[in-house]
PDB file of N, CA and C in Angstrom:
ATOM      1  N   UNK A   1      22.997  -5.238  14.544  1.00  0.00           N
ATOM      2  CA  UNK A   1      24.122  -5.012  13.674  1.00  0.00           C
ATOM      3  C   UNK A   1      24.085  -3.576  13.181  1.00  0.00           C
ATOM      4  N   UNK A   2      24.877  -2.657  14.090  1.00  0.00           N
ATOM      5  CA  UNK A   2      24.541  -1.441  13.686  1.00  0.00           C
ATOM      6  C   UNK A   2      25.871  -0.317  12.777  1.00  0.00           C
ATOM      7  N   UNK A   3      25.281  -0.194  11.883  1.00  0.00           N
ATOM      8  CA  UNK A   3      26.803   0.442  11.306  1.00  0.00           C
ATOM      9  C   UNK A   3      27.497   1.442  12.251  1.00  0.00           C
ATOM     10  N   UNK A   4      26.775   2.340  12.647  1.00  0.00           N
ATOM     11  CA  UNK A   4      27.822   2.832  13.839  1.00  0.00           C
ATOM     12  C   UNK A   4      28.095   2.460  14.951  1.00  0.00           C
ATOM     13  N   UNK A   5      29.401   2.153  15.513  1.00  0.00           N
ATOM     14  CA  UNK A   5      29.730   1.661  16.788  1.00  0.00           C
ATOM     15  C   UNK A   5      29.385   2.310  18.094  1.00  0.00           C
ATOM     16  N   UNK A   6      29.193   3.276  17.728  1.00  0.00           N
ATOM     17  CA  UNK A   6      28.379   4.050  19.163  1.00  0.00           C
ATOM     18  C   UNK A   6      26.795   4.311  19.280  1.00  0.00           C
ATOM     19  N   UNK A   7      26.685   4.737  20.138  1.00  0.00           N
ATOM     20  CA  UNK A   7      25.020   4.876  20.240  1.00  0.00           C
ATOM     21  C   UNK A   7      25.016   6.624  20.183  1.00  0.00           C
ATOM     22  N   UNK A   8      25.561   7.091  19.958  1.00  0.00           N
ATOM     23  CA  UNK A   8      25.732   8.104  19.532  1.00  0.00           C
ATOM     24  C   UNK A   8      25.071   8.402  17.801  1.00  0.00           C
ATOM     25  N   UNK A   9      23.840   9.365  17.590  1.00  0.00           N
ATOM     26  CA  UNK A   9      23.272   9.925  16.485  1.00  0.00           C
ATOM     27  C   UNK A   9      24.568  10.549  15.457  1.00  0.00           C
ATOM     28  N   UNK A  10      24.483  10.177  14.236  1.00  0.00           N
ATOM     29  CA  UNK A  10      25.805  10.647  13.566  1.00  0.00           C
ATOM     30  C   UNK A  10      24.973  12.051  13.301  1.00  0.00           C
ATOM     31  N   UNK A  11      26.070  12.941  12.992  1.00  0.00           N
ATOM     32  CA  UNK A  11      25.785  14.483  11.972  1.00  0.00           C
ATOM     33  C   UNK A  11      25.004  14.385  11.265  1.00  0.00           C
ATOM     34  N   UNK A  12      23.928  15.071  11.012  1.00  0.00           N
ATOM     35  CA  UNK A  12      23.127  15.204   9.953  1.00  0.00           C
ATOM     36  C   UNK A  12      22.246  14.285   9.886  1.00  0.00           C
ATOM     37  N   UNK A  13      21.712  13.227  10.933  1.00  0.00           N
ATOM     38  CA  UNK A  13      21.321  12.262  11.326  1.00  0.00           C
ATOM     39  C   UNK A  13      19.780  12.829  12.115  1.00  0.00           C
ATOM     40  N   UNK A  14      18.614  12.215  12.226  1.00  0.00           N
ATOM     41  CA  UNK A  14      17.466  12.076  13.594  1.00  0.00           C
ATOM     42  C   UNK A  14      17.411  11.084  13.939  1.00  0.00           C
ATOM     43  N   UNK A  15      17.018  10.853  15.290  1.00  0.00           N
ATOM     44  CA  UNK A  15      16.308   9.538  15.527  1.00  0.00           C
ATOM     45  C   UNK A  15      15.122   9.605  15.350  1.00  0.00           C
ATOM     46  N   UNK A  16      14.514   8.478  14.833  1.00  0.00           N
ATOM     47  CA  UNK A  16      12.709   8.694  14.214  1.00  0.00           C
ATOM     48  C   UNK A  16      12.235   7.804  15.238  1.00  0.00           C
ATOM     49  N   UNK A  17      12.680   6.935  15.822  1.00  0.00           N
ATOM     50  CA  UNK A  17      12.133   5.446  16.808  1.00  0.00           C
ATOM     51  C   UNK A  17      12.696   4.950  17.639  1.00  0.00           C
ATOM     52  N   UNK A  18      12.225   4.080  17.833  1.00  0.00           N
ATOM     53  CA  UNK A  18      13.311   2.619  18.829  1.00  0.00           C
ATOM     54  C   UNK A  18      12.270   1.913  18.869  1.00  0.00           C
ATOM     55  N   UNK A  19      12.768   0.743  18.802  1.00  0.00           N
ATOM     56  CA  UNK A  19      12.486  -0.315  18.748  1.00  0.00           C
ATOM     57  C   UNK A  19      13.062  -1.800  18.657  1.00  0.00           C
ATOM     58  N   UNK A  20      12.453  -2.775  19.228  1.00  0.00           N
ATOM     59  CA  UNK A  20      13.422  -4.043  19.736  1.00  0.00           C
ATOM     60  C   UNK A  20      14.018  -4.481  18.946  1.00  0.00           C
ATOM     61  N   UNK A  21      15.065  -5.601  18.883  1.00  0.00           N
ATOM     62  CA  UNK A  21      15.961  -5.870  17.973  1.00  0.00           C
ATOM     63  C   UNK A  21      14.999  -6.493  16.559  1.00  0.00           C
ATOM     64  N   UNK A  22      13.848  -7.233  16.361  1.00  0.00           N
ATOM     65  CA  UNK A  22      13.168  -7.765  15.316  1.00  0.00           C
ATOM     66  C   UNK A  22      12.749  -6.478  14.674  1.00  0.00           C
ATOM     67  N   UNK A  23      11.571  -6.038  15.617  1.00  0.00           N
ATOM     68  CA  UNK A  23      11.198  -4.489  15.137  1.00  0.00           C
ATOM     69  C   UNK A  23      11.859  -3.622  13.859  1.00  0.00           C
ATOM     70  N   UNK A  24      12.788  -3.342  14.661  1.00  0.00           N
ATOM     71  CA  UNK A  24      14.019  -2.518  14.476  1.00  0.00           C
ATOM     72  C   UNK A  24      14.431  -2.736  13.165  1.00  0.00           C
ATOM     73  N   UNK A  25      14.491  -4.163  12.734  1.00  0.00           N
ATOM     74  CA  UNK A  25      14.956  -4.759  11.638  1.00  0.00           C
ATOM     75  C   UNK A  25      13.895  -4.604  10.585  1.00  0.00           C
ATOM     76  N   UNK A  26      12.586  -4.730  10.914  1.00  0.00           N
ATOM     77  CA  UNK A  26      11.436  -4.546  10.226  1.00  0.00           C
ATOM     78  C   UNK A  26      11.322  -3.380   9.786  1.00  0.00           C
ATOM     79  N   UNK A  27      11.294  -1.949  10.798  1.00  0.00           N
ATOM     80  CA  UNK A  27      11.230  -0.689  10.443  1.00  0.00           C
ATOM     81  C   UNK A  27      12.291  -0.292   9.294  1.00  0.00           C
ATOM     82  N   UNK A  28      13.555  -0.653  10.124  1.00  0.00           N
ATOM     83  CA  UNK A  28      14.649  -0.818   8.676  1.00  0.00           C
ATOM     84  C   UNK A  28      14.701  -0.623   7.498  1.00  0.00           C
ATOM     85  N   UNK A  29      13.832  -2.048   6.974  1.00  0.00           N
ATOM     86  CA  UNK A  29      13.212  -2.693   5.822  1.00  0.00           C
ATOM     87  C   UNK A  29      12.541  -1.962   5.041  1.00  0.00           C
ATOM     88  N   UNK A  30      11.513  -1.637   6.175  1.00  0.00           N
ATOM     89  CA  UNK A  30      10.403  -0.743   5.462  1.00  0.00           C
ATOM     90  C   UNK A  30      10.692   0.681   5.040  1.00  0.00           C
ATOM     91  N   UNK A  31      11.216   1.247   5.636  1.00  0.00           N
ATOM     92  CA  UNK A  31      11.608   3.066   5.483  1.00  0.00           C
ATOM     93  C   UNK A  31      12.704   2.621   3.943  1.00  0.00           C
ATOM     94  N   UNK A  32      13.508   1.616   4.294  1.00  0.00           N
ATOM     95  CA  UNK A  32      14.572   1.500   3.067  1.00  0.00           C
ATOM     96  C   UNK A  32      13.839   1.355   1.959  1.00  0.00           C
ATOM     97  N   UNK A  33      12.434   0.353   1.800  1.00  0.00           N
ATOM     98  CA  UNK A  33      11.727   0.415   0.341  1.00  0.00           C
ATOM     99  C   UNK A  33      10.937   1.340   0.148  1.00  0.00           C
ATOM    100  N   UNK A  34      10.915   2.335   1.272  1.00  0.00           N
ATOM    101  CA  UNK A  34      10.129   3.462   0.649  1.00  0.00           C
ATOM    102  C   UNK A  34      11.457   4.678   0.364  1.00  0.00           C
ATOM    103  N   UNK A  35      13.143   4.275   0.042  1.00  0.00           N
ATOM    104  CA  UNK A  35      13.945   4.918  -0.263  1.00  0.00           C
ATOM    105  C   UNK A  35      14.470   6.017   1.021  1.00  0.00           C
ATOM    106  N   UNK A  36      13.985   5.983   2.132  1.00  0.00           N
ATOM    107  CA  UNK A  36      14.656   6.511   3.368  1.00  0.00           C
ATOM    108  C   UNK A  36      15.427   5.670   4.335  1.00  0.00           C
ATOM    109  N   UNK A  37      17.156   5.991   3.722  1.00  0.00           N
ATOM    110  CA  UNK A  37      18.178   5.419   3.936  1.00  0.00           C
ATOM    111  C   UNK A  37      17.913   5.076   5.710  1.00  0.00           C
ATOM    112  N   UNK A  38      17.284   4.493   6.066  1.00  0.00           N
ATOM    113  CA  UNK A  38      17.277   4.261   7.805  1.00  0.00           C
ATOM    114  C   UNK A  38      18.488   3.604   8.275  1.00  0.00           C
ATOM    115  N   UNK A  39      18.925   3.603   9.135  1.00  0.00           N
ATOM    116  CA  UNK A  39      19.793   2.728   9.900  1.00  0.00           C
ATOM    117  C   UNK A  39      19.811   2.372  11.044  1.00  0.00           C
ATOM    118  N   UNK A  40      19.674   0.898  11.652  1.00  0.00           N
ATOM    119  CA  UNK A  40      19.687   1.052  13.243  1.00  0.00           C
ATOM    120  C   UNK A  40      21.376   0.873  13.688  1.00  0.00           C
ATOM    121  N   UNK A  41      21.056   1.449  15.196  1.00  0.00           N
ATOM    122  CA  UNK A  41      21.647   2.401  15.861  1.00  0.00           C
ATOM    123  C   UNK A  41      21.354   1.688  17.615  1.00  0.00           C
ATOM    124  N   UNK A  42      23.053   0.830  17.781  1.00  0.00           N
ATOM    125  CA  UNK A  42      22.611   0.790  19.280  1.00  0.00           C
ATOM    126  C   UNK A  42      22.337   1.364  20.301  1.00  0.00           C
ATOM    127  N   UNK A  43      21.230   1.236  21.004  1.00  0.00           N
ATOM    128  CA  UNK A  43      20.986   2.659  22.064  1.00  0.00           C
ATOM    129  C   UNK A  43      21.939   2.032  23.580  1.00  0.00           C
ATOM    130  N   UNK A  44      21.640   2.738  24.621  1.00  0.00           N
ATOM    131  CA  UNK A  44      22.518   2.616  25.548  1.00  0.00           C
ATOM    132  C   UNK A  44      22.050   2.679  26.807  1.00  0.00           C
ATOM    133  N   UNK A  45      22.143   2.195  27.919  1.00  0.00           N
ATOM    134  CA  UNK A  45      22.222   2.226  29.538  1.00  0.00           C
ATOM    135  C   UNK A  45      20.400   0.935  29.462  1.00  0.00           C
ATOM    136  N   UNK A  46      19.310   1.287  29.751  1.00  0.00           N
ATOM    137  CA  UNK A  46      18.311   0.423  29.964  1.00  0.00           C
ATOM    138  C   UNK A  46      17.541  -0.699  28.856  1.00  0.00           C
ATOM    139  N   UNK A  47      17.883   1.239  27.943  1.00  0.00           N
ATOM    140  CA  UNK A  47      17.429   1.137  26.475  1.00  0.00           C
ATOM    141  C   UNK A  47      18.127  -0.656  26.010  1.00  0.00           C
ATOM    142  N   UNK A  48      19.589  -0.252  25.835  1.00  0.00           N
ATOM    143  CA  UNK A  48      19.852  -1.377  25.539  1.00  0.00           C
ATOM    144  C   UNK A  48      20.424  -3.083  26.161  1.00  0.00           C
ATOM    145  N   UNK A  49      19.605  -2.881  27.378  1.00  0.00           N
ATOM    146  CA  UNK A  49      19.977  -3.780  28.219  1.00  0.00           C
ATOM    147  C   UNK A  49      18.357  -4.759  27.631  1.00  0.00           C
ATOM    148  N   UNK A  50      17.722  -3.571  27.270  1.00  0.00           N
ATOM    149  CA  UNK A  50      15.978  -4.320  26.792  1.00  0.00           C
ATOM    150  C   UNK A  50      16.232  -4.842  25.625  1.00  0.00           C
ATOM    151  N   UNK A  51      17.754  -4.605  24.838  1.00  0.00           N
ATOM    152  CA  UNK A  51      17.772  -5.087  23.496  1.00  0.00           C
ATOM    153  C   UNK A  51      17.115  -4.294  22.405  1.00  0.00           C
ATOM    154  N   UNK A  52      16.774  -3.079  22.282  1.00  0.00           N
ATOM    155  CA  UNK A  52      16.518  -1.866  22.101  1.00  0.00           C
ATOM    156  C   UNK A  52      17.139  -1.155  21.056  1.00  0.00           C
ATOM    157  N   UNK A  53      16.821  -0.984  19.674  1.00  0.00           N
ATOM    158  CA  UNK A  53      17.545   0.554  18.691  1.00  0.00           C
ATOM    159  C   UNK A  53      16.949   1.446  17.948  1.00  0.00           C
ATOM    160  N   UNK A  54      17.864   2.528  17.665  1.00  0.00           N
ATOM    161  CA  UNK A  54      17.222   3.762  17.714  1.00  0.00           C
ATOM    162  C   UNK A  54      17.026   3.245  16.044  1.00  0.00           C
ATOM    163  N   UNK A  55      15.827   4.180  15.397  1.00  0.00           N
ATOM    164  CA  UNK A  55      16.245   4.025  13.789  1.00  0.00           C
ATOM    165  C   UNK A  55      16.546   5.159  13.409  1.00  0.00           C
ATOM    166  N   UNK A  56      17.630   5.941  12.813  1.00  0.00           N
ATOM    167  CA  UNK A  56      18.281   6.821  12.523  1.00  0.00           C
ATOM    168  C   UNK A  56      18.139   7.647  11.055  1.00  0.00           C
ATOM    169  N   UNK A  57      17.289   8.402  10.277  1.00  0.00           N
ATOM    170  CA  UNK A  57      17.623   8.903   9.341  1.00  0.00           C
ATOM    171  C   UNK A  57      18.211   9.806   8.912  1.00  0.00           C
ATOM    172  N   UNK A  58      18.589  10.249   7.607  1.00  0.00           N
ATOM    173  CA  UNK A  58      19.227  11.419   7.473  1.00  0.00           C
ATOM    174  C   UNK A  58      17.925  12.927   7.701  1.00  0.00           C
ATOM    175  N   UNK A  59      18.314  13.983   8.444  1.00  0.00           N
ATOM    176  CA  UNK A  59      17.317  15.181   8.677  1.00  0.00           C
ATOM    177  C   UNK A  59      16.471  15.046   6.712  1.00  0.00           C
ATOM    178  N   UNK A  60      17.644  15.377   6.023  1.00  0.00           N
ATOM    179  CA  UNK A  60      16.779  15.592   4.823  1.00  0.00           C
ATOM    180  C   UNK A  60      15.469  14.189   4.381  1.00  0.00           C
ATOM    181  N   UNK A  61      15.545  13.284   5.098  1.00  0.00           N
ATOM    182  CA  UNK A  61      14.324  12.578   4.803  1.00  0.00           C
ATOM    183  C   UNK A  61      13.657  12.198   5.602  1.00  0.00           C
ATOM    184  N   UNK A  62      13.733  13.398   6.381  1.00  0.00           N
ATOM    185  CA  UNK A  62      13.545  13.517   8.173  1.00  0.00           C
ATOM    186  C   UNK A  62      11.388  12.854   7.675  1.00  0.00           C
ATOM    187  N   UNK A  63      10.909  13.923   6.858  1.00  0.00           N
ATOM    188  CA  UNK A  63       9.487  13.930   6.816  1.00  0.00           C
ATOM    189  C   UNK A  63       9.049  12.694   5.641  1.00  0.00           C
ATOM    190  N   UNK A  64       9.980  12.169   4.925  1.00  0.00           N
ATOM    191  CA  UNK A  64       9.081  10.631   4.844  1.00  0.00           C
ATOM    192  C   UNK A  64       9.373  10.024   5.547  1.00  0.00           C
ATOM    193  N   UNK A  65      10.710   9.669   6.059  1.00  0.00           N
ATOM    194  CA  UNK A  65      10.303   8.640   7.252  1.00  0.00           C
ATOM    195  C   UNK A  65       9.091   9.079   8.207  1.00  0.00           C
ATOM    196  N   UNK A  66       8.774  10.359   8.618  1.00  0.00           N
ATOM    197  CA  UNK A  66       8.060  10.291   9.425  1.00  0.00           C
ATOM    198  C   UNK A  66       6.694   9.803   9.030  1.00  0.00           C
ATOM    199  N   UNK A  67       6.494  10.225   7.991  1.00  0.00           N
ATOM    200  CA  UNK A  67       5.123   9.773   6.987  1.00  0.00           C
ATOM    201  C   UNK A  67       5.042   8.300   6.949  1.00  0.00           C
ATOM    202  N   UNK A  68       6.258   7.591   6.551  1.00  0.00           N
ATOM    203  CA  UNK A  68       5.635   6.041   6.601  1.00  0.00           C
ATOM    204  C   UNK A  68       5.645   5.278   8.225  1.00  0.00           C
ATOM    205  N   UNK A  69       6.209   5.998   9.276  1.00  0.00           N
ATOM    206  CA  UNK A  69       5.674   5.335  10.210  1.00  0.00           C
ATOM    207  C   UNK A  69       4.605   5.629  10.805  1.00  0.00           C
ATOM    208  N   UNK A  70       4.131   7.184  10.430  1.00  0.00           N
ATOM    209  CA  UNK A  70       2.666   7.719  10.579  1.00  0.00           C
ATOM    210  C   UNK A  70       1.751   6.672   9.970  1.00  0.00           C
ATOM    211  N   UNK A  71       1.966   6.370   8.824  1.00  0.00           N
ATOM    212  CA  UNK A  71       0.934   5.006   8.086  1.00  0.00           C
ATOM    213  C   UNK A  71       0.956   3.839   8.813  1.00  0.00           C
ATOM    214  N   UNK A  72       1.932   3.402   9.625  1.00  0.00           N
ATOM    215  CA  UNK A  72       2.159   1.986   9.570  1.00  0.00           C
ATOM    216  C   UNK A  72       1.482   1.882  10.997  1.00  0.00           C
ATOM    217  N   UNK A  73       1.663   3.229  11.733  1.00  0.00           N
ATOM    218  CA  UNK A  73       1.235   3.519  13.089  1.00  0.00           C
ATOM    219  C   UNK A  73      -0.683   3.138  13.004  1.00  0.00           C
ATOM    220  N   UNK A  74      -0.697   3.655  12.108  1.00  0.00           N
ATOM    221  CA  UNK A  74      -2.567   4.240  11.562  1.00  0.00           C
ATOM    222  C   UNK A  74      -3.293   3.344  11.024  1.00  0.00           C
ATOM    223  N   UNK A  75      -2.092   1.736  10.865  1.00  0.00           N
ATOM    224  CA  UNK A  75      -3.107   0.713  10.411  1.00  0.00           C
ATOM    225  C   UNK A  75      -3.157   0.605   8.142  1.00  0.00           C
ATOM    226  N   UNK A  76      -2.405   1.902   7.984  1.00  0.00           N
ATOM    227  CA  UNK A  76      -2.697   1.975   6.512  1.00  0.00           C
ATOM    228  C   UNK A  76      -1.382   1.673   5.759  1.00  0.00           C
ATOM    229  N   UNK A  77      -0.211   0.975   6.493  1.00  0.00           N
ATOM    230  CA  UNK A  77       0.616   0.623   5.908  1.00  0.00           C
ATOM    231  C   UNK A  77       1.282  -0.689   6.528  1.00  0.00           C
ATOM    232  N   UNK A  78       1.668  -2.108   6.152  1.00  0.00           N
ATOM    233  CA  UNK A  78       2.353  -2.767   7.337  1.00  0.00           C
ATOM    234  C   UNK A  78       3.598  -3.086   6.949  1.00  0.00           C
ATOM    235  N   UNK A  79       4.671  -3.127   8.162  1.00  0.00           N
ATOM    236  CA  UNK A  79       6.060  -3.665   8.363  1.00  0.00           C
ATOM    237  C   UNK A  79       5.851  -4.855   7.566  1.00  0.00           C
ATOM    238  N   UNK A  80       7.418  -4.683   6.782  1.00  0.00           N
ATOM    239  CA  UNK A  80       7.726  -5.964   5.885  1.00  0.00           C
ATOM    240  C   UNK A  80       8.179  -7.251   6.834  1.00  0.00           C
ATOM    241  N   UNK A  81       8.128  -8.343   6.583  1.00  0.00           N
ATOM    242  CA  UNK A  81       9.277  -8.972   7.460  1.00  0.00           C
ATOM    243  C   UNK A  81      10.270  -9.085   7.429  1.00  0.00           C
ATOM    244  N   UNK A  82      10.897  -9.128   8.800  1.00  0.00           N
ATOM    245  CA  UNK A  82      12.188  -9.999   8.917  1.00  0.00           C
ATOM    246  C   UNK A  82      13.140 -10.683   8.109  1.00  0.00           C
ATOM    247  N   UNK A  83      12.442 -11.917   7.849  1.00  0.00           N
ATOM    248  CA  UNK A  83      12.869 -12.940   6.920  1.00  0.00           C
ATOM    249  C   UNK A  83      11.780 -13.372   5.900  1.00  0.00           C
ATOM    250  N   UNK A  84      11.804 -12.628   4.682  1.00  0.00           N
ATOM    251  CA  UNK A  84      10.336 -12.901   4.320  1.00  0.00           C
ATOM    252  C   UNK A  84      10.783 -14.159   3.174  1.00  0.00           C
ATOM    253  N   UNK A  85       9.209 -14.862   3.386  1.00  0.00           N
ATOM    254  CA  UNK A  85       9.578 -16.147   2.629  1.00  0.00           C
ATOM    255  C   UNK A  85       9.559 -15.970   1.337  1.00  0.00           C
ATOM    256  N   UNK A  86      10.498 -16.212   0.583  1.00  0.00           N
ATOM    257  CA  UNK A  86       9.689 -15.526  -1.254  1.00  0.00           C
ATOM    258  C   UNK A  86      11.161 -15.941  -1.951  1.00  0.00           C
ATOM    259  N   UNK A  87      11.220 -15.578  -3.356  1.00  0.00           N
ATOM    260  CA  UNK A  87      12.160 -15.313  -3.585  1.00  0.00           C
ATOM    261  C   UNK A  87      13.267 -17.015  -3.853  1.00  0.00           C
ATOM    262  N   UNK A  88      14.859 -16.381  -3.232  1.00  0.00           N
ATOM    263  CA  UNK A  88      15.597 -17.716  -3.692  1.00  0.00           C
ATOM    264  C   UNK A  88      15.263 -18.745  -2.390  1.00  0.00           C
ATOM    265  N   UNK A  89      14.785 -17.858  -0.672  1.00  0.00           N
ATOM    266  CA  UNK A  89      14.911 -19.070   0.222  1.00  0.00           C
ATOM    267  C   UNK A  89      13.412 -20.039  -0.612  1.00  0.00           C
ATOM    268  N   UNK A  90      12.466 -19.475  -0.795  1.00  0.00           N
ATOM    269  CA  UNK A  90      11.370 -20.261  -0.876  1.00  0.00           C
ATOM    270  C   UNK A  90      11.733 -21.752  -2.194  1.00  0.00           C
ATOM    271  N   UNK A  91      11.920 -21.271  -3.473  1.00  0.00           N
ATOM    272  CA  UNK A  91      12.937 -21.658  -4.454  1.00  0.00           C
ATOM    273  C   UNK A  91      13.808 -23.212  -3.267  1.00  0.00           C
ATOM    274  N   UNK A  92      14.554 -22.790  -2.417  1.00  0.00           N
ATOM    275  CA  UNK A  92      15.883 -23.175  -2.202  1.00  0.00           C
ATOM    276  C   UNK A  92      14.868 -24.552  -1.476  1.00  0.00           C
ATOM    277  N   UNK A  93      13.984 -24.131  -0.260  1.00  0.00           N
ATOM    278  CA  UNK A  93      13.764 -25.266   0.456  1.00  0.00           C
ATOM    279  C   UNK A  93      12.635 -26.029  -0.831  1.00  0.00           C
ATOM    280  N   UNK A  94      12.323 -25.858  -1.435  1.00  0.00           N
ATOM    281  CA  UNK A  94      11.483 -26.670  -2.515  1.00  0.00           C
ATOM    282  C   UNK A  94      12.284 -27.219  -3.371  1.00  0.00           C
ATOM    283  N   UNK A  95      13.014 -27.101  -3.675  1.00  0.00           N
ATOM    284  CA  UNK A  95      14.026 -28.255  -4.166  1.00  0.00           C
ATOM    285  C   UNK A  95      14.520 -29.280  -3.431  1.00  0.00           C
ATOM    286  N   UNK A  96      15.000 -28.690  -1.808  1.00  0.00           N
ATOM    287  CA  UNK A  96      15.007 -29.432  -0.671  1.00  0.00           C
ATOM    288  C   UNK A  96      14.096 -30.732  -0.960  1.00  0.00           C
ATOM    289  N   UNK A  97      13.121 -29.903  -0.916  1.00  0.00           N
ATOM    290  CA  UNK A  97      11.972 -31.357  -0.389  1.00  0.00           C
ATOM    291  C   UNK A  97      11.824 -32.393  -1.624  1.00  0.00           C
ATOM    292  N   UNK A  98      11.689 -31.911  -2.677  1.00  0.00           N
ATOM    293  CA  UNK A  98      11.447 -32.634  -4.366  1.00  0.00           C
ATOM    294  C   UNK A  98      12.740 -33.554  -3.737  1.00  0.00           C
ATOM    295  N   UNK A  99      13.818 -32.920  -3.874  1.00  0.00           N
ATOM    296  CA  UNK A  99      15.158 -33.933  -3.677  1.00  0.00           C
ATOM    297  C   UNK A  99      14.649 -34.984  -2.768  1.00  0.00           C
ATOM    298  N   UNK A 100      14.299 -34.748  -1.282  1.00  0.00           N
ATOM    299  CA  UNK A 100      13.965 -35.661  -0.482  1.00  0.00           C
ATOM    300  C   UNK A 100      13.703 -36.851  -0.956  1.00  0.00           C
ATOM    301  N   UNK A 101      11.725 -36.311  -1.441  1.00  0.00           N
ATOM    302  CA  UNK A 101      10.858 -36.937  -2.475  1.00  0.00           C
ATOM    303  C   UNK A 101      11.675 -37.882  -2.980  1.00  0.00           C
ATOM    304  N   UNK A 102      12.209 -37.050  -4.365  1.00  0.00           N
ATOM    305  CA  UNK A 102      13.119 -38.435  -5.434  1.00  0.00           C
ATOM    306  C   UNK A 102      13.909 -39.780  -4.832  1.00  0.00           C
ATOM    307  N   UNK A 103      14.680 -39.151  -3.393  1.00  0.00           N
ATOM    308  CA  UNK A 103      15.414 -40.169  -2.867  1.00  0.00           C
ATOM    309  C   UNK A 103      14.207 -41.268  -2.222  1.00  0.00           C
ATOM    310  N   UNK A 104      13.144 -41.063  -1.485  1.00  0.00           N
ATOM    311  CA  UNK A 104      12.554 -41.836  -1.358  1.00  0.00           C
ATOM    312  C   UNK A 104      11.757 -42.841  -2.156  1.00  0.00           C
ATOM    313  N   UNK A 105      11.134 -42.476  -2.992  1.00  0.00           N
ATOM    314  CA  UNK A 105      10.261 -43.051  -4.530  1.00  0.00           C
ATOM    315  C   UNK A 105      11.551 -44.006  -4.901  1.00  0.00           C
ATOM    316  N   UNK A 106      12.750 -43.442  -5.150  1.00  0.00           N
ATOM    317  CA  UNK A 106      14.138 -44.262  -5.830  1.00  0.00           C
ATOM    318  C   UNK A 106      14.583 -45.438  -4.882  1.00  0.00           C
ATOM    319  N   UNK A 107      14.231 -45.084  -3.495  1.00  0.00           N
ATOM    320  CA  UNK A 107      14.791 -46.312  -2.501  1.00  0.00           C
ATOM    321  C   UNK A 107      13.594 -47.316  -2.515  1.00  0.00           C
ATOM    322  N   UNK A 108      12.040 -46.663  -2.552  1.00  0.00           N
ATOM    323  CA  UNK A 108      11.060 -47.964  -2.764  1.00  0.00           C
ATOM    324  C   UNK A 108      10.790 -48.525  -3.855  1.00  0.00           C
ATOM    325  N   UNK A 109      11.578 -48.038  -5.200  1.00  0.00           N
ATOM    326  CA  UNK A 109      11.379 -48.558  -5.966  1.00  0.00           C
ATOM    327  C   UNK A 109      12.470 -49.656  -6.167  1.00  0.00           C
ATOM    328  N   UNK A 110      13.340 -49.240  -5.867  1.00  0.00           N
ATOM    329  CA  UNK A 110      14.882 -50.301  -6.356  1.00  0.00           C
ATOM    330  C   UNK A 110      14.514 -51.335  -4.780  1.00  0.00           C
ATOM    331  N   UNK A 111      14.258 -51.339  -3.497  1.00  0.00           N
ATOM    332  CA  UNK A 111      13.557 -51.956  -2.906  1.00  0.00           C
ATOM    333  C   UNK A 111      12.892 -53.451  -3.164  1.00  0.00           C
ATOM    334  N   UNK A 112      11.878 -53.267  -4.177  1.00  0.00           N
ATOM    335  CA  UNK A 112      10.668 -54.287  -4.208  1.00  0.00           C
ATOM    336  C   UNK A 112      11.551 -54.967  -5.180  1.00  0.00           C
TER     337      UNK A 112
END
């Protein structure tokens, strides 16, 4: 899901990476909480036949992005996830299950 429709680098733009579509999403993540606006960026001809994107920053935060994938490269920093569990999903499916729970306890009890 790439904000620009081309695979084309916008103005004032680098490419810092590539990487597969999960990746991609991870690096994302990560450069964004260290405040370097990243964006992926569909690449084109093999690149993206492998499912493949570029991650794109602006030149002016050309050298932290490069710094946090220097860390993450080096073992001293790691990619966030994807879909990380925490938060409202974790919250959301634990109510899920309690609910379950109640309906069952309520059917063996009215049951006997």
């Amino acid at each position: 899901m790439s904000p620009f429709p081309t695979a084309m680098v916008p103005p004032n733009h680098i490419s810092l990476l590539i990487a597969d579509g999960r990746r991609a999403r991870e690096w994302e993540l990560g450069l964004r909480g260290e405040g370097v606006e990243a964006r992926r960026l569909a690449t084109r001809g093999s690149d993206a036949a492998k499912g493949e994107f570029w991650l794109v920053v602006p030149e002016l935060q050309r050298l932290a992005g490069q710094r946090y994938v220097s860390a993450v490269l080096a073992g001293k920093r790691d990619l966030p996830r994807s879909a990380p569990l925490g938060g409202g999903l974790l919250w959301g499916a634990a109510l899920i299950v309690l609910a379950m729970a109640a309906f069952v306890i309520a059917g063996l009890l009215t049951s006997s």
